[in-house]
N, C-alpha and C. Protein backbone atom coordinates (compact mmCIF):
# COMPACT_ATOMS: atom_id res chain seq x y z
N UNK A 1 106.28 82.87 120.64
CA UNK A 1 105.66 84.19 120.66
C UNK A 1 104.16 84.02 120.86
N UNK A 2 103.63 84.86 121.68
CA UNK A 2 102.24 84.98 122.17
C UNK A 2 101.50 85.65 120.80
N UNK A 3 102.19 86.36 120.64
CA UNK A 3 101.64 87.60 119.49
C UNK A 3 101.28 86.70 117.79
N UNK A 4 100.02 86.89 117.20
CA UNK A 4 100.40 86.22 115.95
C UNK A 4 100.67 87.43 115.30
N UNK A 5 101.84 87.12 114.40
CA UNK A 5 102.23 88.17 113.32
C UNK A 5 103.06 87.17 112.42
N UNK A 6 103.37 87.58 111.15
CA UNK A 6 103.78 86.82 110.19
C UNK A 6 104.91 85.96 110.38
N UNK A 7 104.89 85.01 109.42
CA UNK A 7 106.46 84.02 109.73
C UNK A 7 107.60 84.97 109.20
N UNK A 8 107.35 86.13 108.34
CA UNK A 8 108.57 86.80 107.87
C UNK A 8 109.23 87.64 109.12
N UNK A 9 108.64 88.47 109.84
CA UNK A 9 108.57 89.32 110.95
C UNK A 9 108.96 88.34 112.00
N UNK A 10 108.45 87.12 112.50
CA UNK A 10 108.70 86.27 113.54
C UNK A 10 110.14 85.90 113.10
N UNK A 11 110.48 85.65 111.90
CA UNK A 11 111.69 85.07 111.70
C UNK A 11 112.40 86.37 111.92
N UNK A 12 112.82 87.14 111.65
CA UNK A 12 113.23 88.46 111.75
C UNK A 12 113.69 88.67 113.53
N UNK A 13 112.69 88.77 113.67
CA UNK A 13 112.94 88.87 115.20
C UNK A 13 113.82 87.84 116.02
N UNK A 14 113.21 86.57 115.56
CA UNK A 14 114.81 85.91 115.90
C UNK A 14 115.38 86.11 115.83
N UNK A 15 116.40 86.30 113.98
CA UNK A 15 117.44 86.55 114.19
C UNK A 15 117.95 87.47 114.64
N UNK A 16 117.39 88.38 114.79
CA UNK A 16 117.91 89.58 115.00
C UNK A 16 118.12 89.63 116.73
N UNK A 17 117.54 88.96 117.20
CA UNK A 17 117.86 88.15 118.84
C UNK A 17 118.97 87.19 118.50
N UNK A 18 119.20 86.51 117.79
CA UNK A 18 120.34 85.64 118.23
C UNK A 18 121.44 86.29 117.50
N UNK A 19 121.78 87.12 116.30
CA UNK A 19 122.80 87.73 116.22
C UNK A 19 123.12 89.04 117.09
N UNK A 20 122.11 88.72 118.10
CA UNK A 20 122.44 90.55 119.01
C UNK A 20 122.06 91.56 118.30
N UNK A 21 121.57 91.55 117.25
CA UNK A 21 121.59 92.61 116.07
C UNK A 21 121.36 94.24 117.24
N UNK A 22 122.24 94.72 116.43
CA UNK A 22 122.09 96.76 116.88
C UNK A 22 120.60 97.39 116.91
N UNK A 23 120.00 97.01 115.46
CA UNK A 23 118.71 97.40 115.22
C UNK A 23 118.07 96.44 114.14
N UNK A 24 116.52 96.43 114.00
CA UNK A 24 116.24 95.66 113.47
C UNK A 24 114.91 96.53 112.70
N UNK A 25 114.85 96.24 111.06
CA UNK A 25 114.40 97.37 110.28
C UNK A 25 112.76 96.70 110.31
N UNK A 26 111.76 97.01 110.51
CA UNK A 26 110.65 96.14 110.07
C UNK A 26 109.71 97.47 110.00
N UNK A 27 108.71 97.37 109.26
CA UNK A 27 107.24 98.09 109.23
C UNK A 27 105.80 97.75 109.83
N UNK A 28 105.63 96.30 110.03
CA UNK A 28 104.64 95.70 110.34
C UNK A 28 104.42 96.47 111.67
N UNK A 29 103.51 97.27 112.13
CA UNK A 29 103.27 97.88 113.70
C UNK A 29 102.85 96.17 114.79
N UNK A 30 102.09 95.50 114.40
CA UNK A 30 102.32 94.32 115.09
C UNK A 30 104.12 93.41 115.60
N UNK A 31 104.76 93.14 114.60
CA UNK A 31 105.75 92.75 114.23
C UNK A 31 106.82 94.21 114.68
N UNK A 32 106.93 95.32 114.92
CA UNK A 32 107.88 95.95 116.06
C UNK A 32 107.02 96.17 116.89
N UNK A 33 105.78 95.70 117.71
CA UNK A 33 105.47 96.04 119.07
C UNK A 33 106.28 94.66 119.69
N UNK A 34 106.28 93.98 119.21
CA UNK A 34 106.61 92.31 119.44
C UNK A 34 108.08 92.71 119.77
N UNK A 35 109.01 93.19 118.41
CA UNK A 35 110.56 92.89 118.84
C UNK A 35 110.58 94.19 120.07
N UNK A 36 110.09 95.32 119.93
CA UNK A 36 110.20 96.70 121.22
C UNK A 36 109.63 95.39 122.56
N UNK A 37 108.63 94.67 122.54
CA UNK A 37 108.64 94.05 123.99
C UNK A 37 110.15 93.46 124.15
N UNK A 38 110.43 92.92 122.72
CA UNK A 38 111.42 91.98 123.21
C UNK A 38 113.17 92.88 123.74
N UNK A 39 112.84 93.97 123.77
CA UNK A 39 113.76 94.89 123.91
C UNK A 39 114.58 94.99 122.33
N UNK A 40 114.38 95.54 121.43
CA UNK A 40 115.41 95.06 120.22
C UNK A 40 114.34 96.68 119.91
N UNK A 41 116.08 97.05 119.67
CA UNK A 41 115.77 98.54 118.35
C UNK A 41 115.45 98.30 116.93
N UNK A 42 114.21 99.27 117.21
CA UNK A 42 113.81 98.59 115.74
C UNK A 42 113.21 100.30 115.08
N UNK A 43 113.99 100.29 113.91
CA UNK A 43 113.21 101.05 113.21
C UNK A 43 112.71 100.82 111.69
N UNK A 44 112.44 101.67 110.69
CA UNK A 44 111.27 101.17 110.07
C UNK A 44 111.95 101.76 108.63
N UNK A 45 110.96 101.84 107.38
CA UNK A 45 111.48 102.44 105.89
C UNK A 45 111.85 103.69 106.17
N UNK A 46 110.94 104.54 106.60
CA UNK A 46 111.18 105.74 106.75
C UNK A 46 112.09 106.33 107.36
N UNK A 47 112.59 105.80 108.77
CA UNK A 47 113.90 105.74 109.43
C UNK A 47 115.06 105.45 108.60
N UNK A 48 114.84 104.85 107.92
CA UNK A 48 116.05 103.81 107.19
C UNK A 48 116.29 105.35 105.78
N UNK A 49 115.31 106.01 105.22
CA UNK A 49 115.25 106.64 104.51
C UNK A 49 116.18 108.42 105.26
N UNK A 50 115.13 108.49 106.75
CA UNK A 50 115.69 109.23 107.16
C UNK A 50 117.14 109.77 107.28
N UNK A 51 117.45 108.57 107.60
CA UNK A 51 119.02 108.36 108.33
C UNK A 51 119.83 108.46 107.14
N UNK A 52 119.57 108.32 105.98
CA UNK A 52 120.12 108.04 104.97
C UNK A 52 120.21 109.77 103.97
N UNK A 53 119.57 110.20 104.30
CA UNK A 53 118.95 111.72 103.68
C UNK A 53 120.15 112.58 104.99
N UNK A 54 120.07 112.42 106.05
CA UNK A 54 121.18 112.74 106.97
C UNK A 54 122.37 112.81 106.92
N UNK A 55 122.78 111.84 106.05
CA UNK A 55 124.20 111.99 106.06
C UNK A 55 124.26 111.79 103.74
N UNK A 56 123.47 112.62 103.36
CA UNK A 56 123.42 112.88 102.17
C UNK A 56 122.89 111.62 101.12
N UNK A 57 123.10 110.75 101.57
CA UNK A 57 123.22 109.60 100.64
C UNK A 57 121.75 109.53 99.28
N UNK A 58 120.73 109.71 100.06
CA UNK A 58 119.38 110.42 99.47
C UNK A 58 118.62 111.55 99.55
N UNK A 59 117.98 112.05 98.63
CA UNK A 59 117.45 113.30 98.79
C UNK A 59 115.79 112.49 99.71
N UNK A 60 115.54 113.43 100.55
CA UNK A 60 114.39 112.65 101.62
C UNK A 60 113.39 113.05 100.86
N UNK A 61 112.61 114.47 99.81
CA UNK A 61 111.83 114.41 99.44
C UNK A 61 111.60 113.30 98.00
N UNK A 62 112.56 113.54 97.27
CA UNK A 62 112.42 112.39 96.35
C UNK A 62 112.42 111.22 96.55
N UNK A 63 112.82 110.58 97.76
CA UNK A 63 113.02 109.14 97.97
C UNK A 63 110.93 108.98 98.95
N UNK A 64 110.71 109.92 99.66
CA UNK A 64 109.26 109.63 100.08
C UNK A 64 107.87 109.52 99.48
N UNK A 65 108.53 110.72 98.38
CA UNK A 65 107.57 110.66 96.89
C UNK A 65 107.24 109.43 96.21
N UNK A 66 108.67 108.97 95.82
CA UNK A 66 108.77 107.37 95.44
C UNK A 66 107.96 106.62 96.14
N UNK A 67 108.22 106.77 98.17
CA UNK A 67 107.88 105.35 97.80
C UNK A 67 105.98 105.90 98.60
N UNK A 68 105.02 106.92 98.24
CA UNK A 68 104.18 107.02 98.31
C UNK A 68 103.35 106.49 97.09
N UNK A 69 104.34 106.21 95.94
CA UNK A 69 103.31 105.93 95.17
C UNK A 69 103.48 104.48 94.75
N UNK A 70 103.77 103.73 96.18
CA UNK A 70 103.53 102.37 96.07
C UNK A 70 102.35 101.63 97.40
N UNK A 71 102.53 100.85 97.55
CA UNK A 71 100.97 100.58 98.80
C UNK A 71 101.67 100.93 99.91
N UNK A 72 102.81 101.56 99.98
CA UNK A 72 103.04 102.01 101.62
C UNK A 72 102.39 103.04 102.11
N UNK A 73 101.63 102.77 103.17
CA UNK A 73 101.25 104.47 103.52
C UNK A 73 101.65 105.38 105.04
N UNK A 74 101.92 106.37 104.00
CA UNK A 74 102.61 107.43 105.25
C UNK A 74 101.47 108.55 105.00
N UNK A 75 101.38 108.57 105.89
CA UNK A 75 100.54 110.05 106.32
C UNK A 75 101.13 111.38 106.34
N UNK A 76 99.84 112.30 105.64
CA UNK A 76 100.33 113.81 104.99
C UNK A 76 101.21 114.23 106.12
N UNK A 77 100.64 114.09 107.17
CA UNK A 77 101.21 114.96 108.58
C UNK A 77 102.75 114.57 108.94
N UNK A 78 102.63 113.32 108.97
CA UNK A 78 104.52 112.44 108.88
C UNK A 78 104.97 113.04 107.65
N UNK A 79 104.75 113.11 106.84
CA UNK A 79 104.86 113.38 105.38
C UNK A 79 105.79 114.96 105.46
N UNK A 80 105.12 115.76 105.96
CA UNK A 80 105.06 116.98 105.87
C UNK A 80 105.73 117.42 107.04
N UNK A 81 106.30 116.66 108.35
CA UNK A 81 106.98 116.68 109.41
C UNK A 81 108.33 116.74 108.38
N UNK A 82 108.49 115.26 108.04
CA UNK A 82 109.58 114.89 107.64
C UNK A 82 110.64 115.69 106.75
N UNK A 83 109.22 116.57 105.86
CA UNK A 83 110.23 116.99 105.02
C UNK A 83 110.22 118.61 105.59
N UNK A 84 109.74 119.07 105.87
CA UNK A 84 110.09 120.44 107.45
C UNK A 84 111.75 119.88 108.15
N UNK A 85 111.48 118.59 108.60
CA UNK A 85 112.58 118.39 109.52
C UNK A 85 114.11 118.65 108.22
N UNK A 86 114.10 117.89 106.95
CA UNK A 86 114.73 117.60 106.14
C UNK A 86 115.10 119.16 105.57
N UNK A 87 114.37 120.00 105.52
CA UNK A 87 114.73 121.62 105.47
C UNK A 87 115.17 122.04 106.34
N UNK A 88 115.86 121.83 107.51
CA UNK A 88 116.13 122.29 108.51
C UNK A 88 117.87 122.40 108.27
């Protein structure tokens, strides 16, 4: 890889190339511009949260609340998309 990004993310991306993987979950914006060159679906916490609030499994505002009040950061505007979309 041309790109430096972490050994966790680099490893990731392998495997997720050599098992063919469907999609591949990461957050690092360095670390999925890398696997999107490498052609590999990749989505992220919030996706993973999304998708999951979709077919009931979590409530999307309580699960984003959570995890805002750890060092992840999502922005008011995503924030406030998400949970518009999640009322829908």
């Amino acid at each position: 890889m041309h790109v430096r990004i972490h050994a966790g993310e680099r490893e990731a991306i392998l495997l997720a190339e050599e098992l063919k993987a469907d999609e591949l979950t990461m957050d690092d914006l360095t670390g999925r511009r890398e696997a999107e060159r490498r052609h590999l679906r990749v989505t992220g916490t919030v996706g993973v949260l999304r998708a999951a609030a979709r077919i009931g499994t979590v409530n999307l505002k309580d699960a984003l609340d959570r995890l805002r009040k750890t060092n992840f950061h999502l922005s008011q505007k995503l924030y406030d998309q998400l949970i518009a979309e999640a009322a829908q």
